[in-house]
C-alpha atoms as a PDB file:
ATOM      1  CA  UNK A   1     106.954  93.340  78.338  1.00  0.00           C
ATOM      2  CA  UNK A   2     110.492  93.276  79.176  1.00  0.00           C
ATOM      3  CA  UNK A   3     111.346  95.629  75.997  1.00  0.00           C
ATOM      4  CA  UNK A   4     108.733  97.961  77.382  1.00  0.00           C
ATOM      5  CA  UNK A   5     110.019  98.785  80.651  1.00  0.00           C
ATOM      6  CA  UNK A   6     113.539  99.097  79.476  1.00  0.00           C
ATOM      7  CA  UNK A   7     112.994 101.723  76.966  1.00  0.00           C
ATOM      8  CA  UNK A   8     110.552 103.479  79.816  1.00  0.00           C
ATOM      9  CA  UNK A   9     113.816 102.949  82.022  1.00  0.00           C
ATOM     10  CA  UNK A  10     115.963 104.874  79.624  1.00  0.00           C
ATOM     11  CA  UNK A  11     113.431 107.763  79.307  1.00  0.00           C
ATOM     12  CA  UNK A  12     114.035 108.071  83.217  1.00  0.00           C
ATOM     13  CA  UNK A  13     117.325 107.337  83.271  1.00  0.00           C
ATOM     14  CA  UNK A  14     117.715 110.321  80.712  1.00  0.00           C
ATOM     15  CA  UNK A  15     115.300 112.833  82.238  1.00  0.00           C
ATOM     16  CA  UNK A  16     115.319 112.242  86.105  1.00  0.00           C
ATOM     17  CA  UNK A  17     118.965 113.154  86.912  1.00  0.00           C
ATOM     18  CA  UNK A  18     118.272 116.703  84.848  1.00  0.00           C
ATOM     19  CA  UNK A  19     115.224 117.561  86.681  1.00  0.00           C
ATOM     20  CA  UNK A  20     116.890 116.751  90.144  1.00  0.00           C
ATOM     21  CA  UNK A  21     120.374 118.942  89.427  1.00  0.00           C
ATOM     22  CA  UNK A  22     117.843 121.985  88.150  1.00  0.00           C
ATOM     23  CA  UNK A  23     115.903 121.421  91.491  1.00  0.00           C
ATOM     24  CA  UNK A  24     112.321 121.116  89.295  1.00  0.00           C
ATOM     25  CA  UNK A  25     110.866 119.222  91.959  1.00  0.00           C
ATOM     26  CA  UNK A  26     106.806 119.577  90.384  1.00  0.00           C
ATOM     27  CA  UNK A  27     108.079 118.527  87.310  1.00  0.00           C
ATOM     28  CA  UNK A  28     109.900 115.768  88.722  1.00  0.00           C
ATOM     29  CA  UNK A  29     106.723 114.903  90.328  1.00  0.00           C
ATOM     30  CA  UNK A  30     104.186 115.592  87.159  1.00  0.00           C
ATOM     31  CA  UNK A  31     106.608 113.363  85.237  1.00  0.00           C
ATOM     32  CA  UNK A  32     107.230 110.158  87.390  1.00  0.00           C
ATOM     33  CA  UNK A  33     102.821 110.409  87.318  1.00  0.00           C
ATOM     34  CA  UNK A  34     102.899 110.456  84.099  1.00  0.00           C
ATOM     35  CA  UNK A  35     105.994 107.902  83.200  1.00  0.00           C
ATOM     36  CA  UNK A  36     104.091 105.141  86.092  1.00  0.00           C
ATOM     37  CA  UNK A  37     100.827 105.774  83.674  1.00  0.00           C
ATOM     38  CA  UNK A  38     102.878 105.631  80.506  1.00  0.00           C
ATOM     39  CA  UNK A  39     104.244 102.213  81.514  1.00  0.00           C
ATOM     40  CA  UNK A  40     101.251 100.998  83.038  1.00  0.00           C
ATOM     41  CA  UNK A  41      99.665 101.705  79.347  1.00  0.00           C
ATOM     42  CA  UNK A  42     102.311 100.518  77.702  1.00  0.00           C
ATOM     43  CA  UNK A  43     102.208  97.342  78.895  1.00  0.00           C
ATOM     44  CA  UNK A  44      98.563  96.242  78.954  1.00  0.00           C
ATOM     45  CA  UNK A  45      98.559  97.391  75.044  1.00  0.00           C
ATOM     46  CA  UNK A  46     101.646  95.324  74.899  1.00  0.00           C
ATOM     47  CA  UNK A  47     100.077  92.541  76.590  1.00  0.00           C
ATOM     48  CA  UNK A  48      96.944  93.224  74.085  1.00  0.00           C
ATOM     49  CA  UNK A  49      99.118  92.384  71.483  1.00  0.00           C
ATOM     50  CA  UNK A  50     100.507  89.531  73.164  1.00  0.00           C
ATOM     51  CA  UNK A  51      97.048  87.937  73.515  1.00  0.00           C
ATOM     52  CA  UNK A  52      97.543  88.202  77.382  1.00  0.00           C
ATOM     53  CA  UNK A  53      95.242  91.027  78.358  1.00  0.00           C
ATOM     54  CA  UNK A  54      91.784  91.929  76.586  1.00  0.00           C
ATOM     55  CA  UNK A  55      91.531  96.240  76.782  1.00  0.00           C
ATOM     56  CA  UNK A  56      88.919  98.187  75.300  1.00  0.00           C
ATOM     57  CA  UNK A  57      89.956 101.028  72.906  1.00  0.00           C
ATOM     58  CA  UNK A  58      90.603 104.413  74.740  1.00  0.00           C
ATOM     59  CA  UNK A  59      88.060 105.873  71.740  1.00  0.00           C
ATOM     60  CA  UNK A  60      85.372 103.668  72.935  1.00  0.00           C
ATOM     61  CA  UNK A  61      85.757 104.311  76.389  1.00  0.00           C
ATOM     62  CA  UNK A  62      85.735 107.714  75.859  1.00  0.00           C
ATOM     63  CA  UNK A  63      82.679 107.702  73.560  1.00  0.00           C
ATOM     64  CA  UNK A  64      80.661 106.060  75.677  1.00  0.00           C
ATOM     65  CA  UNK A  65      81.536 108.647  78.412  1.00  0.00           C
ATOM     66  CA  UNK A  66      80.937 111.825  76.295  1.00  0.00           C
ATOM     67  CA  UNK A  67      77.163 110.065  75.104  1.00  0.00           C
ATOM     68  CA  UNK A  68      76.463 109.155  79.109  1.00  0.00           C
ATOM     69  CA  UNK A  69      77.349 112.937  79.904  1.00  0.00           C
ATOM     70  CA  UNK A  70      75.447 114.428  77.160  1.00  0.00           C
ATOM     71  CA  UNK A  71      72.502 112.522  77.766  1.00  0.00           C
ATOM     72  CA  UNK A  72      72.505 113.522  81.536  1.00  0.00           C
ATOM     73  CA  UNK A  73      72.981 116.762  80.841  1.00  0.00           C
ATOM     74  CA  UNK A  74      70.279 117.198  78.163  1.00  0.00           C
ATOM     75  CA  UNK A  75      72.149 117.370  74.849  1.00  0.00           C
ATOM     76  CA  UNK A  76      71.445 115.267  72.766  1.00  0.00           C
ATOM     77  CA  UNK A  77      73.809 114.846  69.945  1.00  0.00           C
END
């Protein structure tokens, strides 16, 4: 877990300090979203491979989502 958030660390570490001296303050703000969900991701597949943490596959997730819409909306596939 350690390993993750130390190479998410360097990714900020590289790209933080060049949005803040170009004064990109959305991107700044779109990224540090996206780096929190990165890391968040990161480490509960991590932990899946760790045995820690039992997560269901993105595809599946999604699947089921797309099937529950479809059906609600009419279209059956």
């Amino acid at each position: 877990m350690a390993l993750v958030w130390t190479g998410m660390l360097i990714i900020a570490l590289v790209q933080v300090p060049v949005l803040v001296t170009k004064k990109q303050w959305k991107e700044l703000a779109a990224f540090s979203f996206f780096w929190v969900a990165a890391g968040i991701y990161a480490s509960l597949i991590f932990g899946t491979f760790a045995g820690e943490i039992a997560v269901t596959n993105i595809t599946e997730i999604l699947i089921r989502f797309f099937t529950t819409l479809y059906q609600r909306l009419g279209m059956d596939l």
